[in-house]
C-alpha atoms as a PDB file:
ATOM      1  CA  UNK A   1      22.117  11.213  -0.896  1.00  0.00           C
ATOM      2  CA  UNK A   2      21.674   9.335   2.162  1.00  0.00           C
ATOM      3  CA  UNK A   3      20.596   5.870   2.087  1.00  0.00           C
ATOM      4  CA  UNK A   4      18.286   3.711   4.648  1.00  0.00           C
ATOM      5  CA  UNK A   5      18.251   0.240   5.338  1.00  0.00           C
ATOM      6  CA  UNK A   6      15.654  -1.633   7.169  1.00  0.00           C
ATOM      7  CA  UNK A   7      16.194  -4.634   9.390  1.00  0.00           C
ATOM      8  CA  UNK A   8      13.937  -6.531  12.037  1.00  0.00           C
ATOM      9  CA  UNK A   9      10.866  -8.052  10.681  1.00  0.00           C
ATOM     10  CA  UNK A  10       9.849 -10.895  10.065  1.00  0.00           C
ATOM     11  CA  UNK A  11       7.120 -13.411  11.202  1.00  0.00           C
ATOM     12  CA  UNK A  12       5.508 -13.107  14.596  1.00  0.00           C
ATOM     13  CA  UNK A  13       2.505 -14.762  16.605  1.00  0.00           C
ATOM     14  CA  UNK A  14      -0.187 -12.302  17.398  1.00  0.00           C
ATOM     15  CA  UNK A  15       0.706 -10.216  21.354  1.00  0.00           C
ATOM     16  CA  UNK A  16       4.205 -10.850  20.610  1.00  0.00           C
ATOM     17  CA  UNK A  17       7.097  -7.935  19.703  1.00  0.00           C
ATOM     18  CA  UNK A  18       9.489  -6.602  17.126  1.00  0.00           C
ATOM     19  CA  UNK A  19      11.954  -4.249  16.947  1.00  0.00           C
ATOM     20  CA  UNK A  20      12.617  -2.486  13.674  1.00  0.00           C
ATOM     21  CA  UNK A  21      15.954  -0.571  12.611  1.00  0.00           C
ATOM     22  CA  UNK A  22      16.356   1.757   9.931  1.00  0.00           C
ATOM     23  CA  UNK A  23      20.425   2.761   9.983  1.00  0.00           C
ATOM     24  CA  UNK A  24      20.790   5.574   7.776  1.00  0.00           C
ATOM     25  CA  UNK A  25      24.492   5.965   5.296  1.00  0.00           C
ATOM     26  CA  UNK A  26      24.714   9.772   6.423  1.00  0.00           C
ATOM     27  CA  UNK A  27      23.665  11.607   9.928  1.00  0.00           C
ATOM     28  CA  UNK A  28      19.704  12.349  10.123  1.00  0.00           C
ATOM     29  CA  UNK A  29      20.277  15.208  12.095  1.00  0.00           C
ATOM     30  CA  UNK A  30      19.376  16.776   9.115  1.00  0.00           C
ATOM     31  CA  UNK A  31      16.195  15.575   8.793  1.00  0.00           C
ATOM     32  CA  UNK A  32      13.163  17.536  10.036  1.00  0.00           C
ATOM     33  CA  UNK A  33      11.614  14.061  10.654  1.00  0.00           C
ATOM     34  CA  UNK A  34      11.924  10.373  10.468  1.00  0.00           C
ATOM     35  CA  UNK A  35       9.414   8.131  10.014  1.00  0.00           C
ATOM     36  CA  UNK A  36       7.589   4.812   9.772  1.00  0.00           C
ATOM     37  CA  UNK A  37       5.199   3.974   7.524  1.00  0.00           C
ATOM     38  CA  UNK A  38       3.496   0.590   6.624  1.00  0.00           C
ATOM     39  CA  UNK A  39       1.707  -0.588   3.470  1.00  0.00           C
ATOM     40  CA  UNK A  40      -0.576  -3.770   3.549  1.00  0.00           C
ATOM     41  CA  UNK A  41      -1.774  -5.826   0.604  1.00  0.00           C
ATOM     42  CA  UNK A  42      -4.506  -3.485  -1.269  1.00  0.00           C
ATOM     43  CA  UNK A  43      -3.869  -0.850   1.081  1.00  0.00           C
ATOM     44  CA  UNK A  44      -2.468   2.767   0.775  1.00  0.00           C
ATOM     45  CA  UNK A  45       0.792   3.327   2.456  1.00  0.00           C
ATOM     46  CA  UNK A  46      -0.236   4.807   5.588  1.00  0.00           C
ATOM     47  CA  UNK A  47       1.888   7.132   8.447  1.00  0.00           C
ATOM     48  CA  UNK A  48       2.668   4.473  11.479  1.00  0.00           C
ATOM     49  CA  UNK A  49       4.756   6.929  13.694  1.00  0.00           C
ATOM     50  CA  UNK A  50       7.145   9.750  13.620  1.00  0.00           C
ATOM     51  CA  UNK A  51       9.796  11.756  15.120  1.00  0.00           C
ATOM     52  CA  UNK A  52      11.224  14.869  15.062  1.00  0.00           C
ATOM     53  CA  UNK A  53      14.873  16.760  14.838  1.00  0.00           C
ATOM     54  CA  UNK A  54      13.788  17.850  18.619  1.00  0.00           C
ATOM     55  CA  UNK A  55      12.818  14.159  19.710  1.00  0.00           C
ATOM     56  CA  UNK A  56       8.804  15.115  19.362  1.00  0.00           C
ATOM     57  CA  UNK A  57       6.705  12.295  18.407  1.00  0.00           C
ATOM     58  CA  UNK A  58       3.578  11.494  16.754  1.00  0.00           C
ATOM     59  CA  UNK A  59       1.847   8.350  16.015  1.00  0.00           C
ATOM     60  CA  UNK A  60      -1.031   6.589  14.223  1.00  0.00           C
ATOM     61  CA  UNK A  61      -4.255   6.122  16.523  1.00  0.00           C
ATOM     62  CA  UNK A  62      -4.216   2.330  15.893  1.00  0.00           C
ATOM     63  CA  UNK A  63      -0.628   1.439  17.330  1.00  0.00           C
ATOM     64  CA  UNK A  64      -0.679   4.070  19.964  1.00  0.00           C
ATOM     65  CA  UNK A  65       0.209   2.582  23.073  1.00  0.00           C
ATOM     66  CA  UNK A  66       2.044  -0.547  21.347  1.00  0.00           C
ATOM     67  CA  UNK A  67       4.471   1.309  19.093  1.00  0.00           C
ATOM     68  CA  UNK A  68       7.313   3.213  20.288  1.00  0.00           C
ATOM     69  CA  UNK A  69       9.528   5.547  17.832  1.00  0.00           C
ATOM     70  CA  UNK A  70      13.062   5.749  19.074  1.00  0.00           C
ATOM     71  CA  UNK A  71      16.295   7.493  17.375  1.00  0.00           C
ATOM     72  CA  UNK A  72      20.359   7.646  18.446  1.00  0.00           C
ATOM     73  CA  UNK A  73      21.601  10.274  16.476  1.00  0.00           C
ATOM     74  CA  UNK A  74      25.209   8.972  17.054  1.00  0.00           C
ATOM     75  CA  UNK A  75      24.349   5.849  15.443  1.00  0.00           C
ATOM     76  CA  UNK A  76      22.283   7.461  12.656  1.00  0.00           C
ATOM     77  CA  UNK A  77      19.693   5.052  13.155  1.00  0.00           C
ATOM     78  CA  UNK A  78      15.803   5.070  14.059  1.00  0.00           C
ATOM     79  CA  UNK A  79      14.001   2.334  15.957  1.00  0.00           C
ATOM     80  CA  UNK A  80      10.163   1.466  16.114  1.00  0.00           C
ATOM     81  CA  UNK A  81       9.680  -0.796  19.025  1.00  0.00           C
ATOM     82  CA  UNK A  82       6.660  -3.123  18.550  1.00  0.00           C
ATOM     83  CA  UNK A  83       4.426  -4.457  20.933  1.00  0.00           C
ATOM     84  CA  UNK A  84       0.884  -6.862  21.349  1.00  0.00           C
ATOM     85  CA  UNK A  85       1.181  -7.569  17.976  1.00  0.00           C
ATOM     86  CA  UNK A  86      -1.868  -8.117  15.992  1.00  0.00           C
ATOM     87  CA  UNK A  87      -2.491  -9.848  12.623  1.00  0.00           C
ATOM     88  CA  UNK A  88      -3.719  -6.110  11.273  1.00  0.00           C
ATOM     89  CA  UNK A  89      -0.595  -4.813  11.690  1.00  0.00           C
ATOM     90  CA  UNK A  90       0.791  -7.189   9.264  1.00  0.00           C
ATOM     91  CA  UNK A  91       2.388  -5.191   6.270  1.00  0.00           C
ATOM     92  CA  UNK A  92       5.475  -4.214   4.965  1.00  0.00           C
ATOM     93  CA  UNK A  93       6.960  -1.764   7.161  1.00  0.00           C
ATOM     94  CA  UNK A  94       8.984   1.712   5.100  1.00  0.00           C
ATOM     95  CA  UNK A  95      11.525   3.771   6.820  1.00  0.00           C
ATOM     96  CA  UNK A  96      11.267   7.719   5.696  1.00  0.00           C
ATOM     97  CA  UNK A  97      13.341  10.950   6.176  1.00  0.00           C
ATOM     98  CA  UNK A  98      11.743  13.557   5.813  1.00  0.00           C
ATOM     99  CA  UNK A  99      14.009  16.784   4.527  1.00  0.00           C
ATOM    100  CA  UNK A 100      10.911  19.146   5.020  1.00  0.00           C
ATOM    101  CA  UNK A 101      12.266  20.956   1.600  1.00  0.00           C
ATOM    102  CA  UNK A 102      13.284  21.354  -1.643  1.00  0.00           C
ATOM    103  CA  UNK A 103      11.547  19.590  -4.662  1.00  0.00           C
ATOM    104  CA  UNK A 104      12.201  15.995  -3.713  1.00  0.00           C
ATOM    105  CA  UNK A 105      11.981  15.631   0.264  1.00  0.00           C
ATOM    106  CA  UNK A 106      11.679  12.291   0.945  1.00  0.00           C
ATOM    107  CA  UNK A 107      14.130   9.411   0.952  1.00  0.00           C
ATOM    108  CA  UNK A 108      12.950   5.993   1.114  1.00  0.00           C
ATOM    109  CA  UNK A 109      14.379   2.642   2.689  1.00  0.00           C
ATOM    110  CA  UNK A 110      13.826  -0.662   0.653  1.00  0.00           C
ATOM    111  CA  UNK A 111      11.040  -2.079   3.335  1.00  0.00           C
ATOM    112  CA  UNK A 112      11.193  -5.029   5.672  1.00  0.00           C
ATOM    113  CA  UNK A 113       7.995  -7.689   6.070  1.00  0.00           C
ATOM    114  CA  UNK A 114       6.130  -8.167   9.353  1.00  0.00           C
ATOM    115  CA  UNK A 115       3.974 -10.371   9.456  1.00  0.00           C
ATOM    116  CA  UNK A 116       1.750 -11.324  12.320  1.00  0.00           C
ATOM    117  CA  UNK A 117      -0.252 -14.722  12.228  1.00  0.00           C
ATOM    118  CA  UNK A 118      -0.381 -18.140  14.858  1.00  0.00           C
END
């Protein structure tokens, strides 16, 4: 089973940028989609942005605009580029592949912290 690892967050004042990785142990050409997804304190986990086998993209109406979802299939690895930061989008940000079937779909990464704060 493939295996995700996040990298790139960490603490940031608010308007500034990150960039977050999620390298992947097998190709995700396989995938139908992969995906970002955030979870903040007392909060569900919540769809940030997505993209799929054909490059199409799809994203949450409160980072449009400032979030970019980026993949290089050669490297196995998806990007979300981060921009004009704000303290709301403080969370702990989830990397996803999405198989689209069978009876357990979804692989997980181990999460990486942003957090956004002066």
């Amino acid at each position: 089973q493939v295996q995700l690892v996040e990298s790139g967050g960490g603490l940031v004042q608010p308007g500034g940028s990150l960039r977050l990785s999620c390298a992947a142990s097998g190709s995700i050409f396989v995938f139908a989609a992969m995906n970002w997804y955030r979870q903040a304190p007392g909060k569900q986990r919540e769809l940030v942005a997505a993209i799929t086998r054909g490059g199409s993209t799809n994203y949450a109406d409160s980072v449009k605009g400032r979030f970019t979802i980026s993949k290089d299939n050669a490297k196995n690895t998806v990007y979300l580029q981060m921009n004009s930061l704000k303290p709301e989008d403080t969370a702990v940000y989830y990397c996803n592949a999405y198989l689209g079937y069978g009876s357990n779909p979804n692989t997980w990464g181990q999460g990486t912290q942003v957090t956004v704060s002066s």
